[in-house]
Protein backbone atom coordinates (compact mmCIF):
# COMPACT_ATOMS: atom_id res chain seq x y z
CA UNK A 1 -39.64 -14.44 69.97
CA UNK A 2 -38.63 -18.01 69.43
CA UNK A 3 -37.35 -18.69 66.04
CA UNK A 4 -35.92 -21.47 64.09
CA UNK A 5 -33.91 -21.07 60.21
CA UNK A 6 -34.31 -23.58 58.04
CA UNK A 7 -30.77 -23.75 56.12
CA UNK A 8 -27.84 -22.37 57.58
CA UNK A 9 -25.91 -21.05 54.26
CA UNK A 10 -25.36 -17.35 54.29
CA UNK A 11 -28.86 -16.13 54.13
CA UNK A 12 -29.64 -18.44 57.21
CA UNK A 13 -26.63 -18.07 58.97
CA UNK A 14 -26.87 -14.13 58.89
CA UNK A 15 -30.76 -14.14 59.69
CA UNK A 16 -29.92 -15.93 62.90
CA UNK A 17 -27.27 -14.45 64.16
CA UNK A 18 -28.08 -10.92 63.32
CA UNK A 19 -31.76 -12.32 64.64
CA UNK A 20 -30.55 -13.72 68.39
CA UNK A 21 -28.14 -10.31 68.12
CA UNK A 22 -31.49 -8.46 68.56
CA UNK A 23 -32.88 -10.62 71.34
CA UNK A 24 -34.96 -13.64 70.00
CA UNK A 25 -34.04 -17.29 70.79
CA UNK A 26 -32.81 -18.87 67.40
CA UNK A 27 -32.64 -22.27 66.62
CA UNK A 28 -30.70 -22.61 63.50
CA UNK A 29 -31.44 -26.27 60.94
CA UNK A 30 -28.96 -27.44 58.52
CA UNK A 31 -28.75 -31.03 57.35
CA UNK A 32 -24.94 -30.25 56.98
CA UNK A 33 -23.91 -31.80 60.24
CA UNK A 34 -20.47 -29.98 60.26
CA UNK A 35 -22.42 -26.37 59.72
CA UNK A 36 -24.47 -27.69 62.65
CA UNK A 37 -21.27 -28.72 64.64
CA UNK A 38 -19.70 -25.37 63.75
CA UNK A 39 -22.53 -22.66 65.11
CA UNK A 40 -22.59 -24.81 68.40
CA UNK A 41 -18.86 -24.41 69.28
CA UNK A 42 -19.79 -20.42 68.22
CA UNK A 43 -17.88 -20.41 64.85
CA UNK A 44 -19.12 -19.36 61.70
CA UNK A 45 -19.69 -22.02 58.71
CA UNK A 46 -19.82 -18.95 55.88
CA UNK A 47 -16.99 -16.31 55.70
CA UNK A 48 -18.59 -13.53 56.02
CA UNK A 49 -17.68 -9.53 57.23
CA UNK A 50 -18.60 -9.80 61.15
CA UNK A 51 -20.73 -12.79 61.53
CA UNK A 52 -17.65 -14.67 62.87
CA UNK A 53 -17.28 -12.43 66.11
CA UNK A 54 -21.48 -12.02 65.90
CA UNK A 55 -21.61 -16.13 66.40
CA UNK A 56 -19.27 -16.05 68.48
CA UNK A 57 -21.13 -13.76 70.86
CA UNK A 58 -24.79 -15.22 70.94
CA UNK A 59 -23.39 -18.56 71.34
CA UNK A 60 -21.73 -17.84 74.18
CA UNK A 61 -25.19 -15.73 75.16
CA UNK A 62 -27.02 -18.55 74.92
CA UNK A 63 -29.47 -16.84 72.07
CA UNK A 64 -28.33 -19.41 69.29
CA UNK A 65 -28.18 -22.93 68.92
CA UNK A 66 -28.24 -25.15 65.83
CA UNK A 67 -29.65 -28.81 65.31
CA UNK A 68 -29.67 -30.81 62.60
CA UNK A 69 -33.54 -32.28 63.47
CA UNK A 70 -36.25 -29.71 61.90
CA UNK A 71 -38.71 -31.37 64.42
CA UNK A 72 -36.77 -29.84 67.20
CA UNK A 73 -36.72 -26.87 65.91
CA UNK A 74 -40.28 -26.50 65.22
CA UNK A 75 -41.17 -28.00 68.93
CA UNK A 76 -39.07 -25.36 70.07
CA UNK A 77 -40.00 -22.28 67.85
CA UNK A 78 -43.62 -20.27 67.08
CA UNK A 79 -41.64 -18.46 63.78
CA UNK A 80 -39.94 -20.66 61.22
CA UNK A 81 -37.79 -18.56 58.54
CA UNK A 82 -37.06 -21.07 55.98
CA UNK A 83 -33.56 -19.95 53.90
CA UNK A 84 -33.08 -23.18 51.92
CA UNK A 85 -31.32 -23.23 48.63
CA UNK A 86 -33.65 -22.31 45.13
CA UNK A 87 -30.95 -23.29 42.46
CA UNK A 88 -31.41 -23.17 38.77
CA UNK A 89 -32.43 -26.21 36.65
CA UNK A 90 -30.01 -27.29 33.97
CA UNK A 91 -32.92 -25.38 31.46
CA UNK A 92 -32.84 -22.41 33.81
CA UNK A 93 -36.06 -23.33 35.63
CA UNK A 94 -36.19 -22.74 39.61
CA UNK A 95 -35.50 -25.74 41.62
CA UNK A 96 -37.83 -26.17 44.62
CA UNK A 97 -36.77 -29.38 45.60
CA UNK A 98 -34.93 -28.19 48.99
CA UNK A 99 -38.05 -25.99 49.55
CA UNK A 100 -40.83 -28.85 49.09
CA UNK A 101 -38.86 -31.44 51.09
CA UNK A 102 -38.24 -28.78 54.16
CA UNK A 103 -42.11 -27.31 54.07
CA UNK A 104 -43.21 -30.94 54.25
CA UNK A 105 -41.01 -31.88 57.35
CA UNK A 106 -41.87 -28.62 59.22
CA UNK A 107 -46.10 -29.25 58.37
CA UNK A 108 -45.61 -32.71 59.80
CA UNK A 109 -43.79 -31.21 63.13
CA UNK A 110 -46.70 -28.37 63.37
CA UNK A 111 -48.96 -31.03 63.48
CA UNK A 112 -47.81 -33.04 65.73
CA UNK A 113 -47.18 -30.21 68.36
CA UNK A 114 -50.18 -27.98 67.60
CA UNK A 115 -50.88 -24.93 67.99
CA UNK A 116 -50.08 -21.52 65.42
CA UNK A 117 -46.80 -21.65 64.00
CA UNK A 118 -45.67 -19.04 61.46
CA UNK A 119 -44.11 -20.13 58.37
CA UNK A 120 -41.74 -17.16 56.61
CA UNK A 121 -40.32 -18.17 53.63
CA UNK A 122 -37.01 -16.02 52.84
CA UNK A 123 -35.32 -17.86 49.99
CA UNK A 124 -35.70 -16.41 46.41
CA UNK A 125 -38.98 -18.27 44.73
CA UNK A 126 -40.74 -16.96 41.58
CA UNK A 127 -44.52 -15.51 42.12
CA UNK A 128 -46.72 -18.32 42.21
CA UNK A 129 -44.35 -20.71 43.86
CA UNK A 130 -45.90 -19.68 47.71
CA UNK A 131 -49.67 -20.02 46.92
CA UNK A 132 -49.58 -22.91 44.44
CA UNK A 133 -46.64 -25.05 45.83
CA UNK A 134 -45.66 -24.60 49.45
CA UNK A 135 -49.40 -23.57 51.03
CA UNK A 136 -50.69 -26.93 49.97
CA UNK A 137 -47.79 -28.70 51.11
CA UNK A 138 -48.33 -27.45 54.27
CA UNK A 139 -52.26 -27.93 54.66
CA UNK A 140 -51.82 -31.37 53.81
CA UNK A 141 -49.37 -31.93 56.24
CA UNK A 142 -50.50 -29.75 59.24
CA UNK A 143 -53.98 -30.89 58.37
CA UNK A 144 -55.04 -27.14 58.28
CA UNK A 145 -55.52 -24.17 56.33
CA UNK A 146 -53.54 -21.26 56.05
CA UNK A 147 -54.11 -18.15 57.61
CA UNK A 148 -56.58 -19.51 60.13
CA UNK A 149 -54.61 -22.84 61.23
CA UNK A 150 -50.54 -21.35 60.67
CA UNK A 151 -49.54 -18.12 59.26
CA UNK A 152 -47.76 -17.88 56.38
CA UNK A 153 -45.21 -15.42 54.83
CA UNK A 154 -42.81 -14.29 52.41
CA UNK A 155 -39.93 -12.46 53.50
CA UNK A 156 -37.17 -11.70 50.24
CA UNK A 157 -33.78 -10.51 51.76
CA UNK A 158 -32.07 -8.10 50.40
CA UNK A 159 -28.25 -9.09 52.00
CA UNK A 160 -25.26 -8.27 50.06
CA UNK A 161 -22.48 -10.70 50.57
CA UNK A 162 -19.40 -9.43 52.23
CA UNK A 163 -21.81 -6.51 53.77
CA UNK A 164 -24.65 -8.89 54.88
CA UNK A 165 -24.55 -8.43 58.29
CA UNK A 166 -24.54 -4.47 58.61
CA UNK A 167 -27.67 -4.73 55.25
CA UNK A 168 -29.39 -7.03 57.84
CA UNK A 169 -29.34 -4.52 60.34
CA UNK A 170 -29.42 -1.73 57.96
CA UNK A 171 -31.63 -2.35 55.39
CA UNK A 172 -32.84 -0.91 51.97
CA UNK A 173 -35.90 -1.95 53.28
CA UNK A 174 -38.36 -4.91 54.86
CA UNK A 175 -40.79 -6.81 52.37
CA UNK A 176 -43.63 -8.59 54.30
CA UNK A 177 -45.78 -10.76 51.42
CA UNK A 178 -48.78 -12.15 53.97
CA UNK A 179 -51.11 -14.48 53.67
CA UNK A 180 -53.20 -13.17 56.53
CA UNK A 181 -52.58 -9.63 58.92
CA UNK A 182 -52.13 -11.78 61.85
CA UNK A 183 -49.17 -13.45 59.66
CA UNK A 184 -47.74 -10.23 58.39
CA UNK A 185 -48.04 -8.74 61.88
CA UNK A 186 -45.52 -11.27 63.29
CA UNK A 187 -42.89 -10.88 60.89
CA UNK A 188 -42.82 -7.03 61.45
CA UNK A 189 -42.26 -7.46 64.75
CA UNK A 190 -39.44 -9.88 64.51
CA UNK A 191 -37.97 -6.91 62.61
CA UNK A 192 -39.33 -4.06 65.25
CA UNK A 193 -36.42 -1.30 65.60
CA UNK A 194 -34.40 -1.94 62.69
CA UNK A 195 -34.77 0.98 60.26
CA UNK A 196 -36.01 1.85 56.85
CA UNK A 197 -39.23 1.20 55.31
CA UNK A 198 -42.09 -1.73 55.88
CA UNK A 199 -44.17 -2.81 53.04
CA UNK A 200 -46.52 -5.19 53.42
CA UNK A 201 -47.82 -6.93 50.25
CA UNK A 202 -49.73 -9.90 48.56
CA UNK A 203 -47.12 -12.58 48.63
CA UNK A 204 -46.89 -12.53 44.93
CA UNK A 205 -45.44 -9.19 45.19
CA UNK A 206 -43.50 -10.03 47.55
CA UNK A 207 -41.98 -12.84 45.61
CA UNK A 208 -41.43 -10.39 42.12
CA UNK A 209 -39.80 -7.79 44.03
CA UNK A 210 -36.55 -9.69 44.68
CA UNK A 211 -36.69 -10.83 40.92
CA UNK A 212 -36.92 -6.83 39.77
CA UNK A 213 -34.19 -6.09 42.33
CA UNK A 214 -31.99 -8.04 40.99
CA UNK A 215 -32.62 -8.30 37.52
CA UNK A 216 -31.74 -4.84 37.93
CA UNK A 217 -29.10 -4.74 39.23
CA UNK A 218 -27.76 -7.03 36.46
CA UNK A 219 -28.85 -5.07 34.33
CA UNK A 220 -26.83 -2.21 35.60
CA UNK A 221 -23.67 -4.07 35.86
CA UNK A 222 -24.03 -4.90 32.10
CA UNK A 223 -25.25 -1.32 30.98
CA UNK A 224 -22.19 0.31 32.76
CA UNK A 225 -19.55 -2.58 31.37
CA UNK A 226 -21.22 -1.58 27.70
CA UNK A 227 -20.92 1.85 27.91
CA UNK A 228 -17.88 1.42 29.26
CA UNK A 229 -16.27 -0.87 26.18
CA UNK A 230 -17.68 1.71 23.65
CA UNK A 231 -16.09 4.32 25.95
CA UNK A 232 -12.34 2.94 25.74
CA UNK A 233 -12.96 2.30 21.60
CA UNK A 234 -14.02 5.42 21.60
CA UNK A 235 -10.95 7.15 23.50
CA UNK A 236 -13.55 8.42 26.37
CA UNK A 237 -13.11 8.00 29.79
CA UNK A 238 -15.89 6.00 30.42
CA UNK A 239 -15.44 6.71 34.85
CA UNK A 240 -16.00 10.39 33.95
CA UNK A 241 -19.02 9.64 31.60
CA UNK A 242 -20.45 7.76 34.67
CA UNK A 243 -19.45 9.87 37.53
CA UNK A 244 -21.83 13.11 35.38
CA UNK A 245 -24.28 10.49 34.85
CA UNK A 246 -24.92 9.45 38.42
CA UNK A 247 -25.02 13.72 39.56
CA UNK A 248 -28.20 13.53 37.81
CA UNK A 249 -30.47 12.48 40.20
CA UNK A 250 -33.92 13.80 38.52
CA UNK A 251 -34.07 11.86 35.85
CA UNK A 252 -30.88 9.10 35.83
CA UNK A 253 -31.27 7.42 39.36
CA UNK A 254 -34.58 8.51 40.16
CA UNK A 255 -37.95 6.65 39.93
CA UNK A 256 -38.10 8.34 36.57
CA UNK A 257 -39.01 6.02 33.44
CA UNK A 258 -39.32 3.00 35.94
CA UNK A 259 -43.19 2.92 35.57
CA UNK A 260 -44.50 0.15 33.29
CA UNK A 261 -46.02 1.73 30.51
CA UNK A 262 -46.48 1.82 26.63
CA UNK A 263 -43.24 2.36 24.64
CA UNK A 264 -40.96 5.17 24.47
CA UNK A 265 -40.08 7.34 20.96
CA UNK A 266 -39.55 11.17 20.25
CA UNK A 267 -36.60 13.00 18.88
CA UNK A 268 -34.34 11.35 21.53
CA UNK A 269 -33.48 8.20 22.35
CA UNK A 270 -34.48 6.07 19.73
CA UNK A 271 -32.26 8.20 17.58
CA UNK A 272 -29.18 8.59 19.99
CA UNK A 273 -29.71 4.35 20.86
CA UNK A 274 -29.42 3.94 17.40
CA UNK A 275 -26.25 6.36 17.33
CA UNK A 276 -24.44 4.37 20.25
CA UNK A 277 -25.04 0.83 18.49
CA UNK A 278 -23.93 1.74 15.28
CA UNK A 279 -20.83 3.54 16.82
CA UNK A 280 -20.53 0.19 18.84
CA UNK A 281 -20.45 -1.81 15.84
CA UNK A 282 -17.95 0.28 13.72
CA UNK A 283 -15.58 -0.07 16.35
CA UNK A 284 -15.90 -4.01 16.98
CA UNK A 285 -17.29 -3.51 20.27
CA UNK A 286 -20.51 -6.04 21.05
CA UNK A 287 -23.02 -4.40 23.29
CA UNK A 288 -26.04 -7.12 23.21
CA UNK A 289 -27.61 -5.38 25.92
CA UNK A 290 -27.67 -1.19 24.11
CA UNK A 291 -28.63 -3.18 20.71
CA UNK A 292 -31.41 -5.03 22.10
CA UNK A 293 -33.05 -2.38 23.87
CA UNK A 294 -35.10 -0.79 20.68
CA UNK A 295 -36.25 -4.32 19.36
CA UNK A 296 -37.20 -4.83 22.98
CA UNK A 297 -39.42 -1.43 22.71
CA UNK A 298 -41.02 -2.48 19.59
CA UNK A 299 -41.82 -5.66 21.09
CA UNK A 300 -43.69 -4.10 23.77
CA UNK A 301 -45.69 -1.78 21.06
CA UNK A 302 -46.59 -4.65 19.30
CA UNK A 303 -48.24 -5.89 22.96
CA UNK A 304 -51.18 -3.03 22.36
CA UNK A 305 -51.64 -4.21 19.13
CA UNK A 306 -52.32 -7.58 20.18
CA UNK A 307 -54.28 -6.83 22.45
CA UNK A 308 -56.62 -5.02 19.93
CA UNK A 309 -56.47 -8.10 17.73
CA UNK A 310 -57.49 -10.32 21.01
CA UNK A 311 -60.97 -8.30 21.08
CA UNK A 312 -61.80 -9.15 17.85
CA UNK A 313 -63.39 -5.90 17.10
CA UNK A 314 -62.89 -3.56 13.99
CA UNK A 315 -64.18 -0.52 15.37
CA UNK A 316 -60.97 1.25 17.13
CA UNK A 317 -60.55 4.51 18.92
CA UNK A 318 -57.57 6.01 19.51
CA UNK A 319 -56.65 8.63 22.24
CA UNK A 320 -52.91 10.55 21.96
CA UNK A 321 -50.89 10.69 18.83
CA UNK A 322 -48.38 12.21 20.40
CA UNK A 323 -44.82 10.34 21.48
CA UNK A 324 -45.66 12.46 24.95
CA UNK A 325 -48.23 13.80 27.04
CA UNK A 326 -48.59 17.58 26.68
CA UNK A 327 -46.88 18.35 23.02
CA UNK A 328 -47.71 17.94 19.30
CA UNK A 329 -44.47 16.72 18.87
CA UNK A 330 -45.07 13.28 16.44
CA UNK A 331 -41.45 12.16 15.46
CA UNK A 332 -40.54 8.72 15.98
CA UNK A 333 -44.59 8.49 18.37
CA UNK A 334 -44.85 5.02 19.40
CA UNK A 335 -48.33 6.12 19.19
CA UNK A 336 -48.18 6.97 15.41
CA UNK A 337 -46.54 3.53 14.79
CA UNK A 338 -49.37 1.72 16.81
CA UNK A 339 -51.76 3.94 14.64
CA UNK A 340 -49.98 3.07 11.31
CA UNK A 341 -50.23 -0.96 12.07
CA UNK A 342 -53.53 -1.21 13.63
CA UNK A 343 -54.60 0.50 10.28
CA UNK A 344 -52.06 -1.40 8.17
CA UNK A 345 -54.29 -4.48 9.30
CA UNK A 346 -57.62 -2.74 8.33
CA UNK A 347 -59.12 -1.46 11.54
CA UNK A 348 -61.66 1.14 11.09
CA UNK A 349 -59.70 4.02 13.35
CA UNK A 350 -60.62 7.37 14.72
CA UNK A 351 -57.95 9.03 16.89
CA UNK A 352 -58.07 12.16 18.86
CA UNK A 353 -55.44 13.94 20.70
CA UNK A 354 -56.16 17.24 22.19
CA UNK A 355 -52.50 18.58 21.39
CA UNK A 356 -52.77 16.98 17.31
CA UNK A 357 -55.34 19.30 15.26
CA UNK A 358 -54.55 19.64 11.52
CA UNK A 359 -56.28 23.27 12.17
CA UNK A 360 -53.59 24.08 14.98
CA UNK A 361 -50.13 22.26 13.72
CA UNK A 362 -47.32 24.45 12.70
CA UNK A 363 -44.06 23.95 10.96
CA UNK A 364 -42.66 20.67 10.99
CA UNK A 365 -45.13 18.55 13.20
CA UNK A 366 -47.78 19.76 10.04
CA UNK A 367 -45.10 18.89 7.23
CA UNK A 368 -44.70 15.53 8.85
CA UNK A 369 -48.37 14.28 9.08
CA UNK A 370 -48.89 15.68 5.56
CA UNK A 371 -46.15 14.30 3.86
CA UNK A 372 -45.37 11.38 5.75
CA UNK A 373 -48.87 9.98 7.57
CA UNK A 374 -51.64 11.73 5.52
CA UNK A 375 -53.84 8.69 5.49
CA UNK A 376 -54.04 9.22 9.44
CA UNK A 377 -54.24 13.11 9.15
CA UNK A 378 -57.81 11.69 7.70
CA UNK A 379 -58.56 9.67 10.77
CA UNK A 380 -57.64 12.99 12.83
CA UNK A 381 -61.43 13.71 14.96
CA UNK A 382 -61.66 17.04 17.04
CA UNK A 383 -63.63 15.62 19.94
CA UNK A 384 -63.30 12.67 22.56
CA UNK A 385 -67.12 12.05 21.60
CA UNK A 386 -66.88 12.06 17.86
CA UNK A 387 -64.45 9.04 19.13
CA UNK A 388 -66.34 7.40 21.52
CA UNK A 389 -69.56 7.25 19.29
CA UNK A 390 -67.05 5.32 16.35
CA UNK A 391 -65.43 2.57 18.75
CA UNK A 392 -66.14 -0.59 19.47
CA UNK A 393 -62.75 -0.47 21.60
CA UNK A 394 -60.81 2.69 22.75
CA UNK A 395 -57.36 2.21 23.03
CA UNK A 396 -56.09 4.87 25.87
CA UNK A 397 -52.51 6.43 24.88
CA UNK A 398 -53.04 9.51 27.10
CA UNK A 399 -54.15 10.93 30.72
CA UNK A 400 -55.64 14.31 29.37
CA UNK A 401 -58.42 14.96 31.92
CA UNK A 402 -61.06 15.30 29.01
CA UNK A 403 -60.55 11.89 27.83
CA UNK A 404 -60.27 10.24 31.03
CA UNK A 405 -63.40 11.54 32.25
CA UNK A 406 -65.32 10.50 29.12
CA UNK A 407 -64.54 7.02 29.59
CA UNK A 408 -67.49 4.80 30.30
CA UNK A 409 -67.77 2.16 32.32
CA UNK A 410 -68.99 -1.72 31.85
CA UNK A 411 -67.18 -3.59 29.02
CA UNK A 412 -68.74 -1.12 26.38
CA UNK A 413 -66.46 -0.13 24.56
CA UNK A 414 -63.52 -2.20 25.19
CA UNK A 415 -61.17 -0.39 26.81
CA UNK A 416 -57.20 -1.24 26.04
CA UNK A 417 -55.25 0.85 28.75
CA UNK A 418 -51.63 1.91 28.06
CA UNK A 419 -51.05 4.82 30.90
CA UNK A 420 -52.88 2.63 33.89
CA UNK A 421 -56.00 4.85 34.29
CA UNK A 422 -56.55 6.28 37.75
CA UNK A 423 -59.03 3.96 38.34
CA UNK A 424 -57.25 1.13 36.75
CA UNK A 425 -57.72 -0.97 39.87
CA UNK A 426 -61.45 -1.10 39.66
CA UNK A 427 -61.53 -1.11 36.23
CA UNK A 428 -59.55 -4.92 36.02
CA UNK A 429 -62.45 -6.35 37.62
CA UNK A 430 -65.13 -5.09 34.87
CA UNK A 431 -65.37 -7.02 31.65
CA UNK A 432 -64.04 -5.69 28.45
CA UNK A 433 -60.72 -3.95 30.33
CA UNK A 434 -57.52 -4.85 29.54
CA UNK A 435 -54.09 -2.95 31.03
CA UNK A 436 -50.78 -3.42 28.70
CA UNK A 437 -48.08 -4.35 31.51
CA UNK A 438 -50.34 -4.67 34.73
């Protein structure tokens, strides 16, 4: 294929390169004439692992050229990749000046040569910035709309400096956000033969995706360095701690707890987060991350109750009590605590959980709600329909097959989803649904 990148940095200079290594005809664009200057006499303008011999080699091949004229480019290309620089804002805010000024000068160029050019946008951009910002540029300027007239795309890289070019050819995997099939269908097969898998997404999702990656991955980085400070005061090797830690791979590095959901409690790791901070603290050691992560949960649980409160309905069903699917188990229940504010703030609540029966608890789980939550041991109803006939809106805190097949459909009663129902898809485009994270 003939392609031109927009922005020859080191997510531009990589793409083409590792791009004209696998047989297309690249025109890089840089408005740095000395980066221009520099790919033409088959050097590298970034330091990178590889890309110097790399340039070097499809220079000399004749599969990579650079200009410093985006019109060219465009004349001479049916794909544009645009790599341009998203900076942050003094406030933090994403910077799209480099983006709006180079979608503007490539519209103008499609328009004046005609024909279906695909635009790929690879540079980081937050969700939104595609559809509301660039799209519009570009019909005004090509004249056309998008998707019928030029494709559009959103392509997030996932290139690790120093190891860029073997990621590139060796990827974690290939995010296509289209517009249109036809769109989506030409950036997989500027990618045809490299490995790993292909998803092809809105391009909303497609712009997120590099945000979670690497927020993250940050996130990571700082959990690790944490642990690892409380570690030393602590006189524990923190490597050791780690190197157990990473063996698990069922429930540590695993898709496990990465699901958006309602809030976590139990027996566990509210307690043992507490633990950790306050062992943090004794010994001097700061660890914003570990003592923000249970104000963070309760932050989320107070989502569902505002979401209640948005209805403005009195009449409130509650499904789990539970802190987990599948056990009576009520210590530390996010569930409980939504329970306890929702009726703290006069609701008229009925909950039901097929595990929680006054008639079947034993031991401590029936000391607890006696001693400690008997005003909701009252609220306590045997059946999903002794429920459903009370509530004006059902909040949903579990996926027991009983209650999810009871639900109704059609705005009546509201329906306030914190597992994402099965059908939780269909159900966002009924009145009277509303899903906690999603």
């Amino acid at each position: 294929m003939r392609v031109s990148v927009l922005g020859l940095g080191y997510v531009g200079c990589v793409s083409a390169a590792c791009l004209a290594r696998m047989g297309h005809e690249v025109i890089g664009v840089d408005v740095n004439q000395v980066k221009v200057d520099l790919v033409n006499e088959g050097r590298a303008p970034v330091v990178e692992e590889r890309i110097g011999e790399l340039i070097a080699e499809v220079v000399r091949a004749g599969a990579l050229r650079a200009t410093g004229d985006v019109r060219e480019a465009i004349m001479g290309s049916e794909v544009s990749l645009v790599c341009v620089g998203t900076p942050s804002e003094p406030d933090g805010s994403l910077c799209t000046t480099y983006l709006e000024r180079v979608t503007e000068q490539i519209g103008a160029a499609v328009a004046e040569r005609g024909g279906r050019q695909t635009v790929v946008f690879r540079s980081t951009m937050l969700p939104g910035t595609c559809l509301d910002l660039l799209v519009p540029i570009l019909e005004k300027y090509v004249g056309g709309t998008a998707g019928v007239d030029f494709g559009v795309a959103v392509n997030p890289e996932f290139l690790r400096e120093g190891t860029s070019v073997r990621d590139f050819f060796d990827p974690p995997k290939t995010v296509i956000g289209e517009l249109d099939p036809a769109s989506g269908d030409v950036v997989a097969a500027l990618y045809d033969g490299l490995p790993g898998e292909v998803f092809r997404v809105p391009v909303p999702t497609a712009e997120a995706i590099k945000y979670a990656d690497n927020a993250f991955h940050g996130l990571k980085i700082g959990f690790a360095n944490e642990l690892g400070a409380v570690c030393r005061a602590l006189g524990v090797d923190s490597h050791q701690v780690i190197d157990v830690f990473l063996a698990d791979r069922k429930l540590n590095i695993s898709p496990a707890y990465l699901r958006p959901g309602f809030a976590f409690g139990g027996s566990c790791l509210p307690k043992d987060l507490r633990g950790l901070v306050h062992a943090a603290r004794r010994a001097n050691v700061s660890v914003p991350i570990l003592s923000h992560v249970l104000p963070s949960n309760s932050d989320h649980l107070q989502r569902a109750v505002e979401l209640v409160e948005r209805t403005g309905k009195r009449r409130v069903g509650l499904f789990g009590l539970s802190f987990k699917p599948g056990t009576d188990d009520l210590r530390e229940s996010p569930l409980v605590e939504l329970a306890e504010r929702l009726f703290g703030k006069g609701y008229d609540l009925r909950i039901h959980d097929p595990n929680v029966s006054l008639s079947r608890l034993l031991g401590a789980n029936r000391e607890y709600i006696e001693t400690r939550l008997p005003h909701l041991a009252q609220l306590l109803a045997e059946s999903v329909d002794e429920v459903l006939d009370h509530a004006e809106v059902c909040v949903v805190g579990t996926s027991d097959p009983a209650v999810l097949s009871a639900l109704p459909h059609g705005g009546s009663p509201v329906i306030v989803d914190l597992v994402r129902l099965p059908d939780a898809e269909a159900r966002r485009t009924e009145p009277g649904y509303a899903g906690l994270a999603w």
